[in-house]
N, C-alpha and C. Protein backbone atom coordinates (compact mmCIF):
# COMPACT_ATOMS: atom_id res chain seq x y z
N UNK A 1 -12.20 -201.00 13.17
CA UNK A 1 -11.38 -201.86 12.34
C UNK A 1 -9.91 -201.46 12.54
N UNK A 2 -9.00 -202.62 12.94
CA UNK A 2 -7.42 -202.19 12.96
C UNK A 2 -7.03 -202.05 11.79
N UNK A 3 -5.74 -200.95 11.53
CA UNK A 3 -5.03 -200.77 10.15
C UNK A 3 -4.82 -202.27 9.59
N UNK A 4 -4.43 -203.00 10.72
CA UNK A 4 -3.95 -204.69 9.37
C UNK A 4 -5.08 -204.88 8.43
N UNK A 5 -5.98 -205.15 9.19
CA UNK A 5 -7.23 -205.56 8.82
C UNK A 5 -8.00 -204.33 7.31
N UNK A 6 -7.90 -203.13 7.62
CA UNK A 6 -7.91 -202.13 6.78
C UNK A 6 -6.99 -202.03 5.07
N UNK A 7 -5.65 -202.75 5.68
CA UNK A 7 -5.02 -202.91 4.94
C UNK A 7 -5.44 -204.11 3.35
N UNK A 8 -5.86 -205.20 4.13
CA UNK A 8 -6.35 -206.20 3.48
C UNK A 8 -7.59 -205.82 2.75
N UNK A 9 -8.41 -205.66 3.40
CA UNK A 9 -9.71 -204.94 2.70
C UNK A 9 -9.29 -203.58 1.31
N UNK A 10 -8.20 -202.92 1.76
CA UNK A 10 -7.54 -202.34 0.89
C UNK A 10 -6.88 -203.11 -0.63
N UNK A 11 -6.38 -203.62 0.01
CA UNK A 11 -5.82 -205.27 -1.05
C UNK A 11 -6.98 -206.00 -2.09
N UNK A 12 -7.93 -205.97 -1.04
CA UNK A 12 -8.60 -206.86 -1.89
C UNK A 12 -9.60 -205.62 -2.74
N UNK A 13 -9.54 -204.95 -2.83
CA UNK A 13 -10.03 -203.09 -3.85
C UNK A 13 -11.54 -203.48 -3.42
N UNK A 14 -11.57 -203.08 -1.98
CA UNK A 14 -12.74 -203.12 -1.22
C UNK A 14 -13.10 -201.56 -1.78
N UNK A 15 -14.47 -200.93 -2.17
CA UNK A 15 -14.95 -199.54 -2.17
C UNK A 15 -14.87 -198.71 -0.76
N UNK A 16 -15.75 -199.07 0.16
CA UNK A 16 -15.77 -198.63 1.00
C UNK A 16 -14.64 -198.78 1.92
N UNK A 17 -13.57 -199.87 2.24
CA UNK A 17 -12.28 -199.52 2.98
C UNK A 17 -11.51 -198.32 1.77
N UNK A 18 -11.72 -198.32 0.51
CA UNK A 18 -10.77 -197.14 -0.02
C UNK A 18 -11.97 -195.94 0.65
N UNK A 19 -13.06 -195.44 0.46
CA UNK A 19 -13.58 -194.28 1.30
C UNK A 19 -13.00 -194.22 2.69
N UNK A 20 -12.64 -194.87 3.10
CA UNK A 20 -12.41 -194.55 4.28
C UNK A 20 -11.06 -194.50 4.60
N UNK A 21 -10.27 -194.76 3.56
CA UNK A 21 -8.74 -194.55 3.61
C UNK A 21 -8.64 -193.09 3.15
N UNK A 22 -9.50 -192.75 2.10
CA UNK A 22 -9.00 -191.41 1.68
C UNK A 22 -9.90 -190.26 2.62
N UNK A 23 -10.50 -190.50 3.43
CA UNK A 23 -11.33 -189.85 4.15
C UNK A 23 -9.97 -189.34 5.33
N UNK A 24 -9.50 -190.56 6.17
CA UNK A 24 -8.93 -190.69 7.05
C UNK A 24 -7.32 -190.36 6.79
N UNK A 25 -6.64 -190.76 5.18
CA UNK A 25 -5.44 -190.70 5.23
C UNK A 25 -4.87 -189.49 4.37
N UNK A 26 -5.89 -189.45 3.15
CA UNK A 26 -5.66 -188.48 2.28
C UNK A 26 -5.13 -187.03 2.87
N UNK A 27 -5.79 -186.51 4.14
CA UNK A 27 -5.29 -185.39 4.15
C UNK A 27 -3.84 -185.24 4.65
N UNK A 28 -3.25 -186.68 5.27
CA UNK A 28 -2.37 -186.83 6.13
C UNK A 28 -1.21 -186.62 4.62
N UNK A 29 -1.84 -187.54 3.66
CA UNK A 29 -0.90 -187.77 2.65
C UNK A 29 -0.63 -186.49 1.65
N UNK A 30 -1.96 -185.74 1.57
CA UNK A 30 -1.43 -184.28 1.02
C UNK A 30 -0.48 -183.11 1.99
N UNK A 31 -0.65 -183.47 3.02
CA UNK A 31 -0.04 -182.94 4.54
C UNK A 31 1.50 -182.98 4.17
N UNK A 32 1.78 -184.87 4.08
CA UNK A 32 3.50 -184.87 4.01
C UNK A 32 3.98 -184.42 2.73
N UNK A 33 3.12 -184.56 1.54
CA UNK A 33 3.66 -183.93 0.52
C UNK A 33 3.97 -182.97 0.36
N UNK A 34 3.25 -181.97 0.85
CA UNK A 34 3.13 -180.71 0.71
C UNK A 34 4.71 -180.04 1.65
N UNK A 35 5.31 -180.48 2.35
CA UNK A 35 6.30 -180.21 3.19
C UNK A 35 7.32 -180.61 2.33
N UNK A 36 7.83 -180.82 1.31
CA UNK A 36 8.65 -181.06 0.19
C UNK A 36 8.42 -180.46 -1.08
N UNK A 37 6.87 -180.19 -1.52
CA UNK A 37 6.80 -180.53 -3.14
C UNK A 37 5.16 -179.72 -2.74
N UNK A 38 4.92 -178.33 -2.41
CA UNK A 38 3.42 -177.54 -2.05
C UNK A 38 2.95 -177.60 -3.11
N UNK A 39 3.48 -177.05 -4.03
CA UNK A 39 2.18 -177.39 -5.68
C UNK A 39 2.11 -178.02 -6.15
N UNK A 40 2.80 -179.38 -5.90
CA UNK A 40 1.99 -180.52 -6.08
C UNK A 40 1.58 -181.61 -5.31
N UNK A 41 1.84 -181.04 -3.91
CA UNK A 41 1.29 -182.08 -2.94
C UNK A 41 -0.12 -182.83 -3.91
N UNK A 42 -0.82 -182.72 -4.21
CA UNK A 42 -2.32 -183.57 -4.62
C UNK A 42 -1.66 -184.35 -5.55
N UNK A 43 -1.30 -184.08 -6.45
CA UNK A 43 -0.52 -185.06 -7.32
C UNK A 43 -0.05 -186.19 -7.04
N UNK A 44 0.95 -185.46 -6.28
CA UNK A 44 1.97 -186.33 -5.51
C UNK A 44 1.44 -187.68 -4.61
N UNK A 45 -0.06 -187.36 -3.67
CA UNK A 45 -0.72 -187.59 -3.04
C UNK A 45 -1.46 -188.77 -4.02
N UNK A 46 -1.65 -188.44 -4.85
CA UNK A 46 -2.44 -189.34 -5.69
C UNK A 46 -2.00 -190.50 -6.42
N UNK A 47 -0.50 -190.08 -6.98
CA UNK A 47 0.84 -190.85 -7.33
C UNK A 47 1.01 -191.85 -5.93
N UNK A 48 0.85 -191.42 -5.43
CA UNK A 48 0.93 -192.52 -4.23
C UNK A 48 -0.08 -193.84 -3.70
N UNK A 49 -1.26 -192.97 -3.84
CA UNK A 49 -2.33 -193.98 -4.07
C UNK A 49 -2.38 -194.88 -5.19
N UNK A 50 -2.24 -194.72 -6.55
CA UNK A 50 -1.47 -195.48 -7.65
C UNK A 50 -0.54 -196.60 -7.47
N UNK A 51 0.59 -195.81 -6.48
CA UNK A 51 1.83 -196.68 -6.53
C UNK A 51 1.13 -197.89 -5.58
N UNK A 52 -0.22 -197.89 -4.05
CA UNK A 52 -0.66 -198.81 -3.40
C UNK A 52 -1.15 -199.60 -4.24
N UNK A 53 -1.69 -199.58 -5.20
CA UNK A 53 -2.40 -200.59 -6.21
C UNK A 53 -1.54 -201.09 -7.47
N UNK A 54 -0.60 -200.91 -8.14
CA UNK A 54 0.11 -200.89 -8.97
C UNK A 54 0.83 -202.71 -8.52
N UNK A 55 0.63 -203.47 -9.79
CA UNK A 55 0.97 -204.54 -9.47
C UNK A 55 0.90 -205.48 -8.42
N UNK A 56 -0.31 -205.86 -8.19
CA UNK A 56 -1.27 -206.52 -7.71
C UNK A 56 -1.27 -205.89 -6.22
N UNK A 57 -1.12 -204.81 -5.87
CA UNK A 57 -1.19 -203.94 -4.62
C UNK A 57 0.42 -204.26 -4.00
N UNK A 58 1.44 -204.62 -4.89
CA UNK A 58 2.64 -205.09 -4.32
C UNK A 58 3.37 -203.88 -2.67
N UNK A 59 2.83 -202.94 -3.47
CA UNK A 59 3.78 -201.97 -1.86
C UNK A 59 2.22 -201.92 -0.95
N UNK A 60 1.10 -202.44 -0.91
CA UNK A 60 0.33 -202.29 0.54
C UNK A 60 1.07 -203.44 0.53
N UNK A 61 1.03 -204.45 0.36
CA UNK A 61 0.94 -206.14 0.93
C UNK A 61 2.56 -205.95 1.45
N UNK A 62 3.52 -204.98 1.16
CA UNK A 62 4.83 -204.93 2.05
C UNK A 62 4.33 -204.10 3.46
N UNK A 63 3.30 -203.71 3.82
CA UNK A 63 3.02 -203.15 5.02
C UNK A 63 2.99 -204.19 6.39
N UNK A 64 4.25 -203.94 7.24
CA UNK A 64 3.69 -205.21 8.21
C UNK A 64 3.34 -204.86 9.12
N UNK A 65 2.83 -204.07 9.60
CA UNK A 65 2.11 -203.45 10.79
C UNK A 65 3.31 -202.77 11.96
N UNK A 66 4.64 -202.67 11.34
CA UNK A 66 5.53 -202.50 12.41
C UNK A 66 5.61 -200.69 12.80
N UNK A 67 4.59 -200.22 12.58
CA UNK A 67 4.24 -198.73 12.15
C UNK A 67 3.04 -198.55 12.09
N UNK A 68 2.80 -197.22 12.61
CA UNK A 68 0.83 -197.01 12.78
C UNK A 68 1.34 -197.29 10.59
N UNK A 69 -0.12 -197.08 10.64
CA UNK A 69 -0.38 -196.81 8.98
C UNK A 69 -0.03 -195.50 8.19
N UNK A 70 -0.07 -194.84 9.18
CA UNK A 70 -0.11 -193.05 9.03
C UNK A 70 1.57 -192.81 8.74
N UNK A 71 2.18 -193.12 9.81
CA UNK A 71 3.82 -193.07 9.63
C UNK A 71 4.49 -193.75 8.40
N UNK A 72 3.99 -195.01 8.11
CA UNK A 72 4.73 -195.56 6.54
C UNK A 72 4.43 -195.04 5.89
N UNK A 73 2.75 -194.08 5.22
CA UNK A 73 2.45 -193.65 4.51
C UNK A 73 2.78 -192.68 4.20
N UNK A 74 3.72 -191.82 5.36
CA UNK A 74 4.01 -190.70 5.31
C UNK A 74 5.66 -190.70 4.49
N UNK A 75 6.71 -191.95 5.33
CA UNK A 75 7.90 -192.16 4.52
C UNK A 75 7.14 -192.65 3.00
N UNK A 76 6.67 -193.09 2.50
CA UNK A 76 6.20 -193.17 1.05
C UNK A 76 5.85 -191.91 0.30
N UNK A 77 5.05 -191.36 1.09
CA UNK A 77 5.05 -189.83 0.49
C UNK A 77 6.05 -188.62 0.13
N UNK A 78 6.64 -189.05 1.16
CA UNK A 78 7.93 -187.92 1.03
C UNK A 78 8.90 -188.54 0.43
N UNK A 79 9.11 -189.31 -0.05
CA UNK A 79 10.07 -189.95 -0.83
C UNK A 79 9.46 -190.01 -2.15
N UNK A 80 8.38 -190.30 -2.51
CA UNK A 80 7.65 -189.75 -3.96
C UNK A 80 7.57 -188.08 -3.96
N UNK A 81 7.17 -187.15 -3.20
CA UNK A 81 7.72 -186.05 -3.15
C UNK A 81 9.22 -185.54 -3.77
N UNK A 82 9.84 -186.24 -2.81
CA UNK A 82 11.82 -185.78 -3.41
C UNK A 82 11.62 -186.09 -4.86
N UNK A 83 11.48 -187.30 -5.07
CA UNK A 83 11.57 -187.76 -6.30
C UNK A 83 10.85 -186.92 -7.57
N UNK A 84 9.47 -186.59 -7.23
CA UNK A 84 9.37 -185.33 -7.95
C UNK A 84 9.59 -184.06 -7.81
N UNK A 85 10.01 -183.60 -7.19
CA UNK A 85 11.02 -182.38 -6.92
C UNK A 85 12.44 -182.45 -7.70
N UNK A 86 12.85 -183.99 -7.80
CA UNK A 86 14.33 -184.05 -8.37
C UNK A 86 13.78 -183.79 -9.51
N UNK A 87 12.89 -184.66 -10.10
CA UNK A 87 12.16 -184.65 -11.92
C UNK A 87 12.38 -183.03 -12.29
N UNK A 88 11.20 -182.40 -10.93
CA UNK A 88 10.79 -181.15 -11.59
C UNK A 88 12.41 -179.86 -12.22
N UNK A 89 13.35 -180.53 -11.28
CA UNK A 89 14.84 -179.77 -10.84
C UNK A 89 15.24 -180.21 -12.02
N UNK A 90 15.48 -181.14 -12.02
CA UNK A 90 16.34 -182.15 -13.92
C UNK A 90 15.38 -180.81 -14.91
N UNK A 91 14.05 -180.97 -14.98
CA UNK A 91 13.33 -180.72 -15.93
C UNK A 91 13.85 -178.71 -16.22
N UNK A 92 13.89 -178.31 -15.37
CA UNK A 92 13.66 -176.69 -15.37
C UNK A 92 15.40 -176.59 -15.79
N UNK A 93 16.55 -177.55 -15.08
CA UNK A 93 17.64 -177.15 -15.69
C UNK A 93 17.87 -177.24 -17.09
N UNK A 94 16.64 -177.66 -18.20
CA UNK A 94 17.09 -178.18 -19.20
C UNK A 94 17.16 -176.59 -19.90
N UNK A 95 17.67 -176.73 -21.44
CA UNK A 95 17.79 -175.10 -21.71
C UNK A 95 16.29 -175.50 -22.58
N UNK A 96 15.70 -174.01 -23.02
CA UNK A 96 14.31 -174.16 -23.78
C UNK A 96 14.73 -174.59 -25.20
N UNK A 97 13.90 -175.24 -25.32
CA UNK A 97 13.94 -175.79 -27.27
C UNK A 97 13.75 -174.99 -28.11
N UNK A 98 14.42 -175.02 -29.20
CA UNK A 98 14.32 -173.70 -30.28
C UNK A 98 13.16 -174.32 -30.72
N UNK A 99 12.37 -173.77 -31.29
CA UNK A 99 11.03 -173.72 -31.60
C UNK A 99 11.55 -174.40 -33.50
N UNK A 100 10.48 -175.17 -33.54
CA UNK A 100 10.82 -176.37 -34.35
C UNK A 100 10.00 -175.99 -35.64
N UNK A 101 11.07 -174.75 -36.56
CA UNK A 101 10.64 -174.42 -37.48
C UNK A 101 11.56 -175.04 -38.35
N UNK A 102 11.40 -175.27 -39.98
CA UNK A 102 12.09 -175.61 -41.01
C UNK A 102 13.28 -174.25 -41.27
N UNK A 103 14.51 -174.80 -41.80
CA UNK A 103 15.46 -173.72 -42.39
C UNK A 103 14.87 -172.60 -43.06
N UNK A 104 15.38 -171.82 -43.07
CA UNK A 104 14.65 -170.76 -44.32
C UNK A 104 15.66 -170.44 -45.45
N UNK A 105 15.42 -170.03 -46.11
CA UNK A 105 15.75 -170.16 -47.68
C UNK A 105 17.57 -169.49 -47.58
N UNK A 106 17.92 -169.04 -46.54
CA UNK A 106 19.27 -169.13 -46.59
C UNK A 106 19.72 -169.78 -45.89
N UNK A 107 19.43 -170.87 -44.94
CA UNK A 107 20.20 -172.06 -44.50
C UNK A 107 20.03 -172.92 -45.61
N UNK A 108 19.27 -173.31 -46.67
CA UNK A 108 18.86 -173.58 -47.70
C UNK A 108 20.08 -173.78 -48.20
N UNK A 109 20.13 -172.57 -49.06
CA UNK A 109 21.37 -172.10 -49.95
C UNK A 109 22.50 -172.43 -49.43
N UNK A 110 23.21 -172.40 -48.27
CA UNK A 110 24.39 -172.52 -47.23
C UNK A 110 23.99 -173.83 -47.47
N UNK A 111 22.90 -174.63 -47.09
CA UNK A 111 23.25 -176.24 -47.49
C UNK A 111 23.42 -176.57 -48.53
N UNK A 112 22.89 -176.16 -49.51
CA UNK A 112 23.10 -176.91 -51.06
C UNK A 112 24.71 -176.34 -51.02
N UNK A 113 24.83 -174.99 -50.77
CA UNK A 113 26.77 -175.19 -51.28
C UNK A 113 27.49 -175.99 -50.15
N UNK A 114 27.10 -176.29 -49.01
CA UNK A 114 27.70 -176.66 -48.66
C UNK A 114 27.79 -178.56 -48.77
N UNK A 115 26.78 -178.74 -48.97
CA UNK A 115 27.16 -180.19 -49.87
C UNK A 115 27.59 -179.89 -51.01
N UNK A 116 27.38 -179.48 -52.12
CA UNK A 116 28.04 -179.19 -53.57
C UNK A 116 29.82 -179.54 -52.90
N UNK A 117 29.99 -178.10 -52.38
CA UNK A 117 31.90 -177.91 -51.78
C UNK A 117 32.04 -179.32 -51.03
N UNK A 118 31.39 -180.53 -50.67
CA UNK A 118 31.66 -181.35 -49.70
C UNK A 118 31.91 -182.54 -50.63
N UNK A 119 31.19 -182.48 -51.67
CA UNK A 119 30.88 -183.50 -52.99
C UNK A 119 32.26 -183.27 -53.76
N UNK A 120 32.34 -181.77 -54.16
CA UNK A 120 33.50 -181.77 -54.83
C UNK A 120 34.98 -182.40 -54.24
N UNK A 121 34.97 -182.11 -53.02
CA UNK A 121 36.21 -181.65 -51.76
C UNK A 121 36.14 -183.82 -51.67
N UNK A 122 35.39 -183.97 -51.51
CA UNK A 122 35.31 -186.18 -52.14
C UNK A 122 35.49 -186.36 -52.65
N UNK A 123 34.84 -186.16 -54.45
CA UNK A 123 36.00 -186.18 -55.70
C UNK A 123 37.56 -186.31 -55.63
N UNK A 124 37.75 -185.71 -54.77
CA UNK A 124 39.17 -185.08 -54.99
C UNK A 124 40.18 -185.77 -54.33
N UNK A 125 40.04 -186.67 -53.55
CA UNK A 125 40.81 -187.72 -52.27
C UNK A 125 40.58 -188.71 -53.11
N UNK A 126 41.56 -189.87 -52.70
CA UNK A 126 41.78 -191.06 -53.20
C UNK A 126 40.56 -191.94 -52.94
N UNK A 127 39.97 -193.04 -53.82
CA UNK A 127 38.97 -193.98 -53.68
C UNK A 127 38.81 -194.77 -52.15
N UNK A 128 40.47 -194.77 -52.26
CA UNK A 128 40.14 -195.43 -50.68
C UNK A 128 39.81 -194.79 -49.41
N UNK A 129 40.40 -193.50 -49.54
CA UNK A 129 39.97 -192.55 -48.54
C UNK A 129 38.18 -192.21 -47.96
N UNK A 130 37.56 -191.95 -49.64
CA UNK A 130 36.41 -191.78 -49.82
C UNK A 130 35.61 -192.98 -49.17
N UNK A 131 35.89 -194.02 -49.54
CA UNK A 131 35.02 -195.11 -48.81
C UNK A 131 35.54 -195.53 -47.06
N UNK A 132 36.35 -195.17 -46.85
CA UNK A 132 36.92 -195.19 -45.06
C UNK A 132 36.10 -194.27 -44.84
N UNK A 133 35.75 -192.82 -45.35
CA UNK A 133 34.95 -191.67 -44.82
C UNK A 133 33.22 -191.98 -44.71
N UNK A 134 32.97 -192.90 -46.04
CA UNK A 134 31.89 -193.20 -46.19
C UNK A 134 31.12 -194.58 -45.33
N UNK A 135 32.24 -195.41 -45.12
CA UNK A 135 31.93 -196.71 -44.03
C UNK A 135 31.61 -196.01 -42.81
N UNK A 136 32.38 -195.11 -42.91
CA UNK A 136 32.30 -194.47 -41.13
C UNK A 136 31.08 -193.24 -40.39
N UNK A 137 30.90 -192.44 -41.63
CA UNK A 137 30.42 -191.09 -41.43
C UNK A 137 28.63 -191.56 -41.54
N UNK A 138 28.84 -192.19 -43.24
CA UNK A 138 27.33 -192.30 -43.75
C UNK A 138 26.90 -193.92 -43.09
N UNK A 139 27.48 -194.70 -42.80
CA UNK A 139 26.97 -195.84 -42.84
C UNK A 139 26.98 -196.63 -40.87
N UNK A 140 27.66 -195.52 -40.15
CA UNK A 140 28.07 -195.85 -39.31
C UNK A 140 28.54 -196.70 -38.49
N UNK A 141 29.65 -197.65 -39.40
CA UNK A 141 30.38 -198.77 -38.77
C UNK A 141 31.58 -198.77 -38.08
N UNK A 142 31.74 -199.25 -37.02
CA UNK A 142 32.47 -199.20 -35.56
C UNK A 142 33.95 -199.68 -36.70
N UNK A 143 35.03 -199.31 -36.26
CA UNK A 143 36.16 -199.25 -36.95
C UNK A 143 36.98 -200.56 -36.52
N UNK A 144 36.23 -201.88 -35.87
CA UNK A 144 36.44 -203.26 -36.52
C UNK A 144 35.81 -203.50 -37.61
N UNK A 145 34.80 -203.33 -37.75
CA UNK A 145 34.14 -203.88 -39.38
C UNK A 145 34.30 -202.93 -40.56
N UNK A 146 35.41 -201.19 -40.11
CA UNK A 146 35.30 -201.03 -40.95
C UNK A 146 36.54 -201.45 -41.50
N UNK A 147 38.02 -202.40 -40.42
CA UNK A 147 38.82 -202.93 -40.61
C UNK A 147 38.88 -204.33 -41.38
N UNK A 148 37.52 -204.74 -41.23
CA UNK A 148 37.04 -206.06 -42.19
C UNK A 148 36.81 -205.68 -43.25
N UNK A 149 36.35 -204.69 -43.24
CA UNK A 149 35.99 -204.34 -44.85
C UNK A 149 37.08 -203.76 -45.35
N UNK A 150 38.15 -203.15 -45.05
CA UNK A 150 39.32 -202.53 -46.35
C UNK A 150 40.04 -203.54 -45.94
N UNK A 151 40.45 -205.04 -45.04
CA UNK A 151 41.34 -205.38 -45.28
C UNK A 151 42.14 -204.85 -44.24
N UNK A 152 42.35 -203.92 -43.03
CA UNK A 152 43.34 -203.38 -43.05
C UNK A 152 43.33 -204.09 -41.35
N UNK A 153 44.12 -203.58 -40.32
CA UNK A 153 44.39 -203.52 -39.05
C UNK A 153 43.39 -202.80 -38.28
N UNK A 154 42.59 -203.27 -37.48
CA UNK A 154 41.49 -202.16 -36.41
C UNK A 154 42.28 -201.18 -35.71
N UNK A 155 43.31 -201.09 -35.30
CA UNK A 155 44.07 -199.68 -35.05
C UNK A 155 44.72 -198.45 -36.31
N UNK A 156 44.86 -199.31 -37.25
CA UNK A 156 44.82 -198.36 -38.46
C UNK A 156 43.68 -197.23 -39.00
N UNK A 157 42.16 -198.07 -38.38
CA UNK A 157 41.08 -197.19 -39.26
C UNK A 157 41.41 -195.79 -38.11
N UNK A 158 41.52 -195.24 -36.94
CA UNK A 158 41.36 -193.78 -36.66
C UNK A 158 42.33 -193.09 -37.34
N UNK A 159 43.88 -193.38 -37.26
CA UNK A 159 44.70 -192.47 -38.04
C UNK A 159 44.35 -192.28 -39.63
N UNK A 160 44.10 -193.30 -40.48
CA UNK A 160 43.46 -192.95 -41.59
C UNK A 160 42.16 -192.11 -41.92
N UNK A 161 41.49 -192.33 -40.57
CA UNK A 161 39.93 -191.45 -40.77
C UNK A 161 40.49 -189.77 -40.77
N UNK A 162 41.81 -189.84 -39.79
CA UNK A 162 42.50 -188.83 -39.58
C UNK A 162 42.84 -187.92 -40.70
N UNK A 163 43.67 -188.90 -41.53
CA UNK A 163 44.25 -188.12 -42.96
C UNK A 163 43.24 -188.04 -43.86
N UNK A 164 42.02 -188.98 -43.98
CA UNK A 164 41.33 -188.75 -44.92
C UNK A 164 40.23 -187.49 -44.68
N UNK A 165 39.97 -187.23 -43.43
CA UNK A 165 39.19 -185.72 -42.79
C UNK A 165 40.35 -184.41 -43.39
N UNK A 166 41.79 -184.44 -43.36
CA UNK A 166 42.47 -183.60 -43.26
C UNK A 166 42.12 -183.47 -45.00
N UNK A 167 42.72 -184.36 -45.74
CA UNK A 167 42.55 -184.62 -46.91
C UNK A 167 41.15 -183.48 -47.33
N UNK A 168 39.76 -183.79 -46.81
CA UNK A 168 38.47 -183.58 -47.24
C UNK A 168 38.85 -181.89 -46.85
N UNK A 169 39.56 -181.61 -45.76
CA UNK A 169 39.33 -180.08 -45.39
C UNK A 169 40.03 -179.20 -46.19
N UNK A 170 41.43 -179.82 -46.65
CA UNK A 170 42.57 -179.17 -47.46
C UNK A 170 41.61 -179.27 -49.19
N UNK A 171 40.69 -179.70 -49.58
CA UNK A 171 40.05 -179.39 -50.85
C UNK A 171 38.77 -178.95 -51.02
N UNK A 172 38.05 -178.63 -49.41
CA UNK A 172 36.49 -178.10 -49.54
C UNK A 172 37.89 -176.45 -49.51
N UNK A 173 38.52 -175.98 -49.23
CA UNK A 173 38.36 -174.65 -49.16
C UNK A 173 38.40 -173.66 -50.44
């Protein structure tokens, strides 16, 4: 049987043309993986077989015979290879996660005063200040609507968010 012909039978999720693809290609395809990406060539290898069937077999049916079968399969492989090699590279640069425990009873305390001092340190600024801080901080509106809402100029709300932060810092201390 020629690869075209192999191919189709592939397409159409023939059993026995897939035995005989993974008989014949599989090792070729753990082969190129493995020359990029060794502990997970099989994976990788398998991710690939996936990607041949994945939406109605869309990447076999791009096979036009202009290449044994062995050679495209191999640029497919190694290019799903890089690609998980980049994943695995992104993934290991990340820093480790602090382990996802609740505060303990003195971040606790440090929060309650530190909202109490944040509550008071609001009290203490003008009404209008308080609600520019509050449109913006708690409610999170982009500083056109929060210019619709006081009435004022959309280049006015940052310098005011300005004085009214300075305002909040000069009475939490």
């Amino acid at each position: 049987m020629d690869e075209r012909a192999l191919v189709d039978r592939l397409i159409a999720r023939d059993p026995e043309a897939w035995d005989r693809f993974v008989r014949e290609y599989g090792p070729t395809l753990i082969r190129a993986a493995a020359v990029v990406s060794a502990g997970d060539a099989e994976d990788v290898a398998q991710k690939v077989c996936t990607l041949l069937l994945d939406a109605d077999a869309r990447l076999l049916r791009s096979f036009r015979g202009q290449s044994a079968l062995s050679t495209w399969l191999i640029g497919i492989v190694r290019h799903q290879a890089l690609m998980h090699r980049r994943r695995e590279k992104a993934r290991s640069a990340l820093p480790p996660r602090a382990p996802a425990t609740g505060p303990g009873p003195l971040e606790e305390l440090l929060s309650v005063e530190s909202d109490e001092q944040l509550a008071a340190a609001l009290a203490a600024i003008p009404a209008r200040d308080r609600l520019l801080l509050m449109l913006h901080y708690r409610d999170g509106l982009p500083h056109a609507r929060i210019a619709a809402v006081l009435g004022i100029a959309v280049n006015s709300v940052g310098p005011l968010l300005d004085r009214a932060r300075d305002r909040v810092r000069k009475n939490s201390v």
